[in-house]
PDB file of N, CA and C in Angstrom:
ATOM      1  N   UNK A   1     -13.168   4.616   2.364  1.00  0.00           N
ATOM      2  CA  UNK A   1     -12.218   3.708   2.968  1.00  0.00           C
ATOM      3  C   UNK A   1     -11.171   3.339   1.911  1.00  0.00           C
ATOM      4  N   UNK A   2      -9.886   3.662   2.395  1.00  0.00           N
ATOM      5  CA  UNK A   2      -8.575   2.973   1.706  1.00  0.00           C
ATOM      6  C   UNK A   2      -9.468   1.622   0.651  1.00  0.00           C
ATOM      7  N   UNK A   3      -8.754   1.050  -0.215  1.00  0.00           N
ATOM      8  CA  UNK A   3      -8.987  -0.288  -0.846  1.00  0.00           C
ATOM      9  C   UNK A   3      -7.377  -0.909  -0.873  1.00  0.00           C
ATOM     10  N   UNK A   4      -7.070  -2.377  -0.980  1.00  0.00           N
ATOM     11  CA  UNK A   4      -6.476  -2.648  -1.782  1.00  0.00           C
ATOM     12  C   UNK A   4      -5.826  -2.170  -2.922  1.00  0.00           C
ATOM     13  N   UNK A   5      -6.482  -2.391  -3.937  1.00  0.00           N
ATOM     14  CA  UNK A   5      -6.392  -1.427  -5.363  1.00  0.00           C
ATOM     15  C   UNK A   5      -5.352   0.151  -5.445  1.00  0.00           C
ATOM     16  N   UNK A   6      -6.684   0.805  -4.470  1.00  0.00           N
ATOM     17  CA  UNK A   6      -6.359   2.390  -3.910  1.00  0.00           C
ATOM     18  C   UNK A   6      -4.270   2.085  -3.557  1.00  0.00           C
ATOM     19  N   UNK A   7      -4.423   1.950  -2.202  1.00  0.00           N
ATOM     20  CA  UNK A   7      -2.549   1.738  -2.238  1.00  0.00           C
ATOM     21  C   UNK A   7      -2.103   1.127  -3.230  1.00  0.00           C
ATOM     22  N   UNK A   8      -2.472   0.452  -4.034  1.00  0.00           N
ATOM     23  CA  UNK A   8      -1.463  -0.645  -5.200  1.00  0.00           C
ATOM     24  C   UNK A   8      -1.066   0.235  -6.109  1.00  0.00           C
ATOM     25  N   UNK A   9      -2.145   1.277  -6.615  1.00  0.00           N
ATOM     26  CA  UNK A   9      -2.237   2.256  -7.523  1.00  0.00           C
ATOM     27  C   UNK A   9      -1.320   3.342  -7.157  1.00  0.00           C
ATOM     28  N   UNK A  10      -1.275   3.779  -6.120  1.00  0.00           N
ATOM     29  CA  UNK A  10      -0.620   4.762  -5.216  1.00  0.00           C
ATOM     30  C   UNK A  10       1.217   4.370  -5.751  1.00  0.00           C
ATOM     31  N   UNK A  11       1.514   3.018  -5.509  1.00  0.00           N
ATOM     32  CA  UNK A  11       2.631   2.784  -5.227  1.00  0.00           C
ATOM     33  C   UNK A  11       3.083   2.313  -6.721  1.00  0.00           C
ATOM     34  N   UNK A  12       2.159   2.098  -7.493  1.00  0.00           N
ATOM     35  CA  UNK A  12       2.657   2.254  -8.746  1.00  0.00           C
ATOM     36  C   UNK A  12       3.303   3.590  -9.087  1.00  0.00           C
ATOM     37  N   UNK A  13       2.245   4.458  -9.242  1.00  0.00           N
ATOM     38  CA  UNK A  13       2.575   5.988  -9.464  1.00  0.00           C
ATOM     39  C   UNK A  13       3.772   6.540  -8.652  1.00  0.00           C
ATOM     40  N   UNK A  14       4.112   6.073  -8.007  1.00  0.00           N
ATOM     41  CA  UNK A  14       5.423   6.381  -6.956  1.00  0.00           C
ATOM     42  C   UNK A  14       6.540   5.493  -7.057  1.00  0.00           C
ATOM     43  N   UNK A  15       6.252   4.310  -7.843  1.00  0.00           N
ATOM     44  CA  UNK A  15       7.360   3.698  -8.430  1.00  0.00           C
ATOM     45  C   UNK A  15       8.670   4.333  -8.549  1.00  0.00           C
ATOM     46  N   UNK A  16       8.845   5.211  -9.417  1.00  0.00           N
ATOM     47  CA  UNK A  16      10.158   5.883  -9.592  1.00  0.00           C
ATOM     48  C   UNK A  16      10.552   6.917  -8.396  1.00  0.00           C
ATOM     49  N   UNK A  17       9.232   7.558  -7.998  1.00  0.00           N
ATOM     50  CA  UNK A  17      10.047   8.274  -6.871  1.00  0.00           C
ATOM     51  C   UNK A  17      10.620   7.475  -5.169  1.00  0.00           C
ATOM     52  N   UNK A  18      10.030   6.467  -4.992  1.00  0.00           N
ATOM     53  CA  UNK A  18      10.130   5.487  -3.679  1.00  0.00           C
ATOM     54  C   UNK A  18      11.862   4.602  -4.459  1.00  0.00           C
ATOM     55  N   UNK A  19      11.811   4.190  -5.570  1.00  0.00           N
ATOM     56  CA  UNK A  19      13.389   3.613  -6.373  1.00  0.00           C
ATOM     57  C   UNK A  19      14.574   4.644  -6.257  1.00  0.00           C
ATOM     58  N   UNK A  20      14.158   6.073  -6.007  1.00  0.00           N
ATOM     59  CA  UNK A  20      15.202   7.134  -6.171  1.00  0.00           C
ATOM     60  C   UNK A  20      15.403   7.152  -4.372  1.00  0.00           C
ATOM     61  N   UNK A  21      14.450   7.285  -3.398  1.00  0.00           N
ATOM     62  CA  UNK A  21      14.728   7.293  -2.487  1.00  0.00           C
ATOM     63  C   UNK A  21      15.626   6.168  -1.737  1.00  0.00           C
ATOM     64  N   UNK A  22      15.532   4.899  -2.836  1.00  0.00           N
ATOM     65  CA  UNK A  22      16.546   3.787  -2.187  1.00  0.00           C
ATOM     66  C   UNK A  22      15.809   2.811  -1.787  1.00  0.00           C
ATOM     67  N   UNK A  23      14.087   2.684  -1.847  1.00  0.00           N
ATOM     68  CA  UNK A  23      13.261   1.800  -1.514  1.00  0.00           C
ATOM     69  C   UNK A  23      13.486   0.600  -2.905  1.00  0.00           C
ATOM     70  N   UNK A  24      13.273  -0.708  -1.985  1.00  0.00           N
ATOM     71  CA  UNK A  24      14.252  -1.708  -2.922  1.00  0.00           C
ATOM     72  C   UNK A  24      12.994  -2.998  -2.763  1.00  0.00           C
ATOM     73  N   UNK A  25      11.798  -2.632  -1.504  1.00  0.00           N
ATOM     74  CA  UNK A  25      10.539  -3.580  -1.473  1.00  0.00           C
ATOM     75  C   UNK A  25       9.771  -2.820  -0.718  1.00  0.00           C
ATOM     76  N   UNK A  26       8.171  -3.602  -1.047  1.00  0.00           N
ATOM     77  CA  UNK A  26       7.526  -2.992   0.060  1.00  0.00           C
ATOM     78  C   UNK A  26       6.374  -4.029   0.058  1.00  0.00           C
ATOM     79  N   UNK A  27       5.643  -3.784   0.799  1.00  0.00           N
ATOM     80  CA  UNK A  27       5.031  -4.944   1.534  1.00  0.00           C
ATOM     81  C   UNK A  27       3.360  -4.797   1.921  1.00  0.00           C
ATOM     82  N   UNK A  28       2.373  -5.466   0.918  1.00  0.00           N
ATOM     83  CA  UNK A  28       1.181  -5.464   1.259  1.00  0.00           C
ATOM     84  C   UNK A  28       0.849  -6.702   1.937  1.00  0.00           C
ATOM     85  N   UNK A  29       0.050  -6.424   3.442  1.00  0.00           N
ATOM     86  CA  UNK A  29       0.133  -7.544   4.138  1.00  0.00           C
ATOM     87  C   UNK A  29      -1.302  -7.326   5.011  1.00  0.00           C
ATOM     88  N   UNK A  30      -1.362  -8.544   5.647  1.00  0.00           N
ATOM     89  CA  UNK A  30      -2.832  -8.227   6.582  1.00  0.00           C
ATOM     90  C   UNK A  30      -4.261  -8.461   5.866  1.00  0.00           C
ATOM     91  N   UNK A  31      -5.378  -7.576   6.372  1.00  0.00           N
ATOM     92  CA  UNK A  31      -6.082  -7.433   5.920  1.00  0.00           C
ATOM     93  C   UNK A  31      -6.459  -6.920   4.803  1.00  0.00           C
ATOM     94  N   UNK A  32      -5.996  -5.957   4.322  1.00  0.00           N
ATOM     95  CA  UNK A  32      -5.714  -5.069   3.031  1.00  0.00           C
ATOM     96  C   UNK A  32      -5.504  -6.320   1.828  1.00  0.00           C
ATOM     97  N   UNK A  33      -4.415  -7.114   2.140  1.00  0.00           N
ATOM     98  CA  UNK A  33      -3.904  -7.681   1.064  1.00  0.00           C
ATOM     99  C   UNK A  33      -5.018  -9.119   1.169  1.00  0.00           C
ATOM    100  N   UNK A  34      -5.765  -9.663   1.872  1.00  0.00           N
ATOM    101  CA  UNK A  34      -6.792 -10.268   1.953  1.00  0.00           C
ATOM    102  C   UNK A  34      -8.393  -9.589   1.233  1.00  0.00           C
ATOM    103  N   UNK A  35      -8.247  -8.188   1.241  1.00  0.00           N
ATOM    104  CA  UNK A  35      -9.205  -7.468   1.137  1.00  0.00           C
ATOM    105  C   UNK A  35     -10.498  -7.364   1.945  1.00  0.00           C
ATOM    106  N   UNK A  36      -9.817  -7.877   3.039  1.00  0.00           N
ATOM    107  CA  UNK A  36     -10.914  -7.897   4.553  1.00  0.00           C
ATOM    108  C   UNK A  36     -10.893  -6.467   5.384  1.00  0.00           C
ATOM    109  N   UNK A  37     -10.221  -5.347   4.935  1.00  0.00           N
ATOM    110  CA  UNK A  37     -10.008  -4.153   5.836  1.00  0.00           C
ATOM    111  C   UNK A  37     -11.419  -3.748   6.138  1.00  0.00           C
ATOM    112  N   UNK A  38     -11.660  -3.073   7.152  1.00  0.00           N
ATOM    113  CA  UNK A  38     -13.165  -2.290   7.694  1.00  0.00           C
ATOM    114  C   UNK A  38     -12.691  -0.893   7.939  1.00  0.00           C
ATOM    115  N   UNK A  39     -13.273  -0.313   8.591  1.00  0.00           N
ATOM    116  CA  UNK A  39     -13.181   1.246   8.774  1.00  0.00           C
ATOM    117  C   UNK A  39     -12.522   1.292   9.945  1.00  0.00           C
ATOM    118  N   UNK A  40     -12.449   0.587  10.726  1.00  0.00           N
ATOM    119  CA  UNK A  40     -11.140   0.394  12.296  1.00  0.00           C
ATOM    120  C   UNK A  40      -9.720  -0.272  11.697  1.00  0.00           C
ATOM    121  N   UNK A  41      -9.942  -0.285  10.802  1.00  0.00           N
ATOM    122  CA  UNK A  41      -8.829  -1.185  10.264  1.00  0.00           C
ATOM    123  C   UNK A  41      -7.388  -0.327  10.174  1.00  0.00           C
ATOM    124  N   UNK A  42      -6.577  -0.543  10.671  1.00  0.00           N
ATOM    125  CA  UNK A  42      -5.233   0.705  11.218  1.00  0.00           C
ATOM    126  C   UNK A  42      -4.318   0.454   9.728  1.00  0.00           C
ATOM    127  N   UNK A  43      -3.983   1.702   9.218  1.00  0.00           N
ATOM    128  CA  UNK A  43      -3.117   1.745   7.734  1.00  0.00           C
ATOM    129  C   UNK A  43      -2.108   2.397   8.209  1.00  0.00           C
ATOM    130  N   UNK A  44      -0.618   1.535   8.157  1.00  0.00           N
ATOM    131  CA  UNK A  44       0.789   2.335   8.526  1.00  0.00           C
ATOM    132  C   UNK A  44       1.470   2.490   7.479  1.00  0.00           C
ATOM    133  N   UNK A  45       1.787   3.628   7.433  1.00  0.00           N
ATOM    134  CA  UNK A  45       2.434   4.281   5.923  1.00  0.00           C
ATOM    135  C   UNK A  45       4.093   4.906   6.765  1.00  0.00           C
TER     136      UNK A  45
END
């Protein structure tokens, strides 16, 4: 199962390439960012 952590890490490492594409924020929210996600738990990328 996804974590918290898991995407945070993700979007570090993509830092420079998501800044070149023109991405200027992004947004951990919900359960994830509570660290309450389960395995039904829906991840929109």
């Amino acid at each position: 199962m996804t974590t918290k952590e898991h995407i945070l890490n993700i979007l570090k490492l993509n830092k420079a390439k998501l800044e070149n594409l023109g991405v200027e924020n992004v947004g951990l929210f919900g359960s994830y960012l509570r660290n309450e996600q389960s395995k039904d738990t829906i991840l929109i990328y």
